[in-house]
N, C-alpha and C. Protein backbone atom coordinates (compact mmCIF):
# COMPACT_ATOMS: atom_id res chain seq x y z
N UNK A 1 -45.44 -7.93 24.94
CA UNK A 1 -44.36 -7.60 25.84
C UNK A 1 -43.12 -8.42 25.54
N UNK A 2 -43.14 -9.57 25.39
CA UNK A 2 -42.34 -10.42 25.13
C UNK A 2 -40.96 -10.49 23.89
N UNK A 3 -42.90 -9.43 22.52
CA UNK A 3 -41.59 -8.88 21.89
C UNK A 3 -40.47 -8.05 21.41
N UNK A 4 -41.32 -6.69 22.81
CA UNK A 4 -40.28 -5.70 23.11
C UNK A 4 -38.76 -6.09 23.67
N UNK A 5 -39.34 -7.44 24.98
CA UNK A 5 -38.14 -7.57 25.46
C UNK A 5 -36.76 -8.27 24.27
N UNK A 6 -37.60 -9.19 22.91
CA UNK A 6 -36.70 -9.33 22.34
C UNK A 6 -36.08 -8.48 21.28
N UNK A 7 -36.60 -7.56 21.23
CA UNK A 7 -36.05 -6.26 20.67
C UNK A 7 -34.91 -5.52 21.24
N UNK A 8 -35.00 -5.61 22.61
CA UNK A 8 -34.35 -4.64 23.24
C UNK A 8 -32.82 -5.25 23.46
N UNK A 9 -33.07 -6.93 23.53
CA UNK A 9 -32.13 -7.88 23.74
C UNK A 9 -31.25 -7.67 22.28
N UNK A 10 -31.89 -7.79 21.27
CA UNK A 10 -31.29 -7.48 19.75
C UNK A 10 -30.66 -6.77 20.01
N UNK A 11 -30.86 -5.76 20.39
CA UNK A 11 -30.45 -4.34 20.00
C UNK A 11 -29.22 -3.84 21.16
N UNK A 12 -29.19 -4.54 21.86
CA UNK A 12 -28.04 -4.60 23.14
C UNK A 12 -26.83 -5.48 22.28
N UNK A 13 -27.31 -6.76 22.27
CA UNK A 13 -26.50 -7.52 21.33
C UNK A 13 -25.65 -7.08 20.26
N UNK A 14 -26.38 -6.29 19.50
CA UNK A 14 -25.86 -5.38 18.39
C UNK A 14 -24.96 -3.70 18.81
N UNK A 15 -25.34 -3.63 19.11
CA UNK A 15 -24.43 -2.52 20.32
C UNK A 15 -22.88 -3.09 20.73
N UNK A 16 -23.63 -4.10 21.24
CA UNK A 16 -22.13 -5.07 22.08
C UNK A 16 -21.32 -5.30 21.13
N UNK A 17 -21.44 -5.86 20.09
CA UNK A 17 -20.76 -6.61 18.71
C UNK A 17 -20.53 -5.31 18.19
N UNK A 18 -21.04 -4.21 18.03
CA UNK A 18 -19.95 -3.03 17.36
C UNK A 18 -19.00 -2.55 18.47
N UNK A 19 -19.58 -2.57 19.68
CA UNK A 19 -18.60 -1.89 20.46
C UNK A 19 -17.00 -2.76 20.07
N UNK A 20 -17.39 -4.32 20.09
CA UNK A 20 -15.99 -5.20 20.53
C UNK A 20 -15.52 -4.99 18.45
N UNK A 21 -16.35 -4.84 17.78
CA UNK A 21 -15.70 -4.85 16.49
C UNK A 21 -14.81 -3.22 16.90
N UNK A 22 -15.48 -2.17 17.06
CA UNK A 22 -14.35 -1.14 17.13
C UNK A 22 -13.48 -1.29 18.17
N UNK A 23 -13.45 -1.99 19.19
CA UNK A 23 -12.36 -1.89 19.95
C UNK A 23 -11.14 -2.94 19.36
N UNK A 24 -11.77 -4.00 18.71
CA UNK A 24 -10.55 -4.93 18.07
C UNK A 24 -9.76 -3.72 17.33
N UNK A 25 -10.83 -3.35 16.09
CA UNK A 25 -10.14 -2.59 14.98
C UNK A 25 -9.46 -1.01 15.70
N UNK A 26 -9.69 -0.32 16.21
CA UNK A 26 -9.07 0.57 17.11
C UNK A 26 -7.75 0.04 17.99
N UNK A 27 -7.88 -0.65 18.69
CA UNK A 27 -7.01 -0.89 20.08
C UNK A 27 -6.44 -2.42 19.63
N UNK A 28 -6.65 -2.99 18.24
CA UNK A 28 -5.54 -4.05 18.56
C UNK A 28 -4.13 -3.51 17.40
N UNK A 29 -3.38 -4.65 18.00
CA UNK A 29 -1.80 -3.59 17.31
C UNK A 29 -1.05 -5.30 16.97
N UNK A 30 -0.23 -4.80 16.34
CA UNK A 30 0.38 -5.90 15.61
C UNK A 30 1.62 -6.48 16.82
N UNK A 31 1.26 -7.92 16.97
CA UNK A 31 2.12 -8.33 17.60
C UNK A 31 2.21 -8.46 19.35
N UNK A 32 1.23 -7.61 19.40
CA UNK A 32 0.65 -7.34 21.03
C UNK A 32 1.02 -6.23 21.77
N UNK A 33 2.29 -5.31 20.71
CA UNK A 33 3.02 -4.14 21.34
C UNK A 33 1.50 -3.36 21.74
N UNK A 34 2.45 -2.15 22.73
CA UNK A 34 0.77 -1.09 22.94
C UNK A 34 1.59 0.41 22.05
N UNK A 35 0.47 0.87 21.89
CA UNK A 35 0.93 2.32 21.36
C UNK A 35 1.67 3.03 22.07
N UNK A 36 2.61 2.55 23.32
CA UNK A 36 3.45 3.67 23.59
C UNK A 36 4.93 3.14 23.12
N UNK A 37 4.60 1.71 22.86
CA UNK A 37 5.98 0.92 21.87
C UNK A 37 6.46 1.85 20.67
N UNK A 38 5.81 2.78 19.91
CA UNK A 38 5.67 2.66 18.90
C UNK A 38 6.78 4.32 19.22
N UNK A 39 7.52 4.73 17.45
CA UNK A 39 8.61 5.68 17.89
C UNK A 39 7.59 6.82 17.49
N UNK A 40 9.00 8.04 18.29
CA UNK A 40 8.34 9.05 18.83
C UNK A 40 7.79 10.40 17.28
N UNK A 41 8.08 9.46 15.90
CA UNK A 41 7.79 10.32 14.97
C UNK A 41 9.09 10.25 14.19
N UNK A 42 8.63 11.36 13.15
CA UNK A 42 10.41 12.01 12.20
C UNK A 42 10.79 12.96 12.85
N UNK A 43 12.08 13.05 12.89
CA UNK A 43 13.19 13.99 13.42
C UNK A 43 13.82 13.94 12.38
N UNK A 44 13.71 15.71 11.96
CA UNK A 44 14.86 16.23 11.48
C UNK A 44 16.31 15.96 11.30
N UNK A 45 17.23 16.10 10.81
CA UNK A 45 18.68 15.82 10.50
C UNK A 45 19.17 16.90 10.43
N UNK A 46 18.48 17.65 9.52
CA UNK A 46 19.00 18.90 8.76
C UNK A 46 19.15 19.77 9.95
N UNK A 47 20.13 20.86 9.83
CA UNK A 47 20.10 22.44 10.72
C UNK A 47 18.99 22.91 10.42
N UNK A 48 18.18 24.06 11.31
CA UNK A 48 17.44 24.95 11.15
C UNK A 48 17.77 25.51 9.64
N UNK A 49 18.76 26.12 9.50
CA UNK A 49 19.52 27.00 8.61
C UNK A 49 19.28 26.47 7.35
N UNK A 50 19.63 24.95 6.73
CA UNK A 50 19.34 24.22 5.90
C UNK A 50 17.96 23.98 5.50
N UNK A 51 16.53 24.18 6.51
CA UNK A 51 15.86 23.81 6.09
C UNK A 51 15.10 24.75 5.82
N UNK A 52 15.19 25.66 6.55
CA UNK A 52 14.74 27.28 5.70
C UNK A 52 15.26 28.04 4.74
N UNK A 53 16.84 27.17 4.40
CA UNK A 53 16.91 27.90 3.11
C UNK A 53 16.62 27.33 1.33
N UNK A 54 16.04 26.20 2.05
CA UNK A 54 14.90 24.94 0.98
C UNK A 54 14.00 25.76 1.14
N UNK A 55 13.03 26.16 1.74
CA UNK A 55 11.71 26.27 1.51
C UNK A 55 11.60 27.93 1.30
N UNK A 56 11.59 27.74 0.09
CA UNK A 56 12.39 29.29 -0.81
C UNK A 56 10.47 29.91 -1.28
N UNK A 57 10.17 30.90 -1.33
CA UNK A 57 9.03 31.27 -1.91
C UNK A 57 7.78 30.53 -2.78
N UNK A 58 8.65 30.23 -3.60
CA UNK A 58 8.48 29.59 -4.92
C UNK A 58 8.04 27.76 -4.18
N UNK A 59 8.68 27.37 -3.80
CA UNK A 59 8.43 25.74 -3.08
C UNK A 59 7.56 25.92 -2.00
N UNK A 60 7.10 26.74 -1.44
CA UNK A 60 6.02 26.97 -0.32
C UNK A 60 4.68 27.14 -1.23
N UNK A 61 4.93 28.19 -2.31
CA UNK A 61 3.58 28.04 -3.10
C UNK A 61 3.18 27.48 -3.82
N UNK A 62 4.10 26.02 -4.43
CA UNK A 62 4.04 24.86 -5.18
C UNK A 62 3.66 23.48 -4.36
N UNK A 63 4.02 23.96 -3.14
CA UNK A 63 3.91 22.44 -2.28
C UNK A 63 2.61 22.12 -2.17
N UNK A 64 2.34 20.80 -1.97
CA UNK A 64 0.83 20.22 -1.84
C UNK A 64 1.10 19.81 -0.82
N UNK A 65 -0.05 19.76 0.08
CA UNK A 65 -0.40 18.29 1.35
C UNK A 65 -0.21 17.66 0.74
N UNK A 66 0.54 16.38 2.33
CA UNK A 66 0.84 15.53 1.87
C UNK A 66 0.51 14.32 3.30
């Protein structure tokens, strides 16, 4: 019995220590900011007009992910 219970204790232990390793590596941020510090993305510059008349046939079926 004794050495279920230290099994079970392991195995809590080990649980605990991944939980706090993914929450460091997830939820910590440089500097202490939180993720709503952070900006709202890329914004455009270009007109509508300008940027649809770049992405011509030919450059839509050449483009890769990126």
């Amino acid at each position: 019995m004794k050495r279920r219970t230290l099994v079970v204790v392991a195995a809590g232990a080990v649980v605990a220590a991944l939980a706090a390793g993914l929450a460091v590596a997830f939820g910590a941020n440089a500097g202490g900011r939180s993720p709503e510090d952070s900006g709202g993305g890329v914004h455009s510059t270009r007109s509508p007009g300008d940027v649809a008349s770049y992405w011509t046939g030919e450059r839509r079926r050449n483009a890769t992910g990126g």
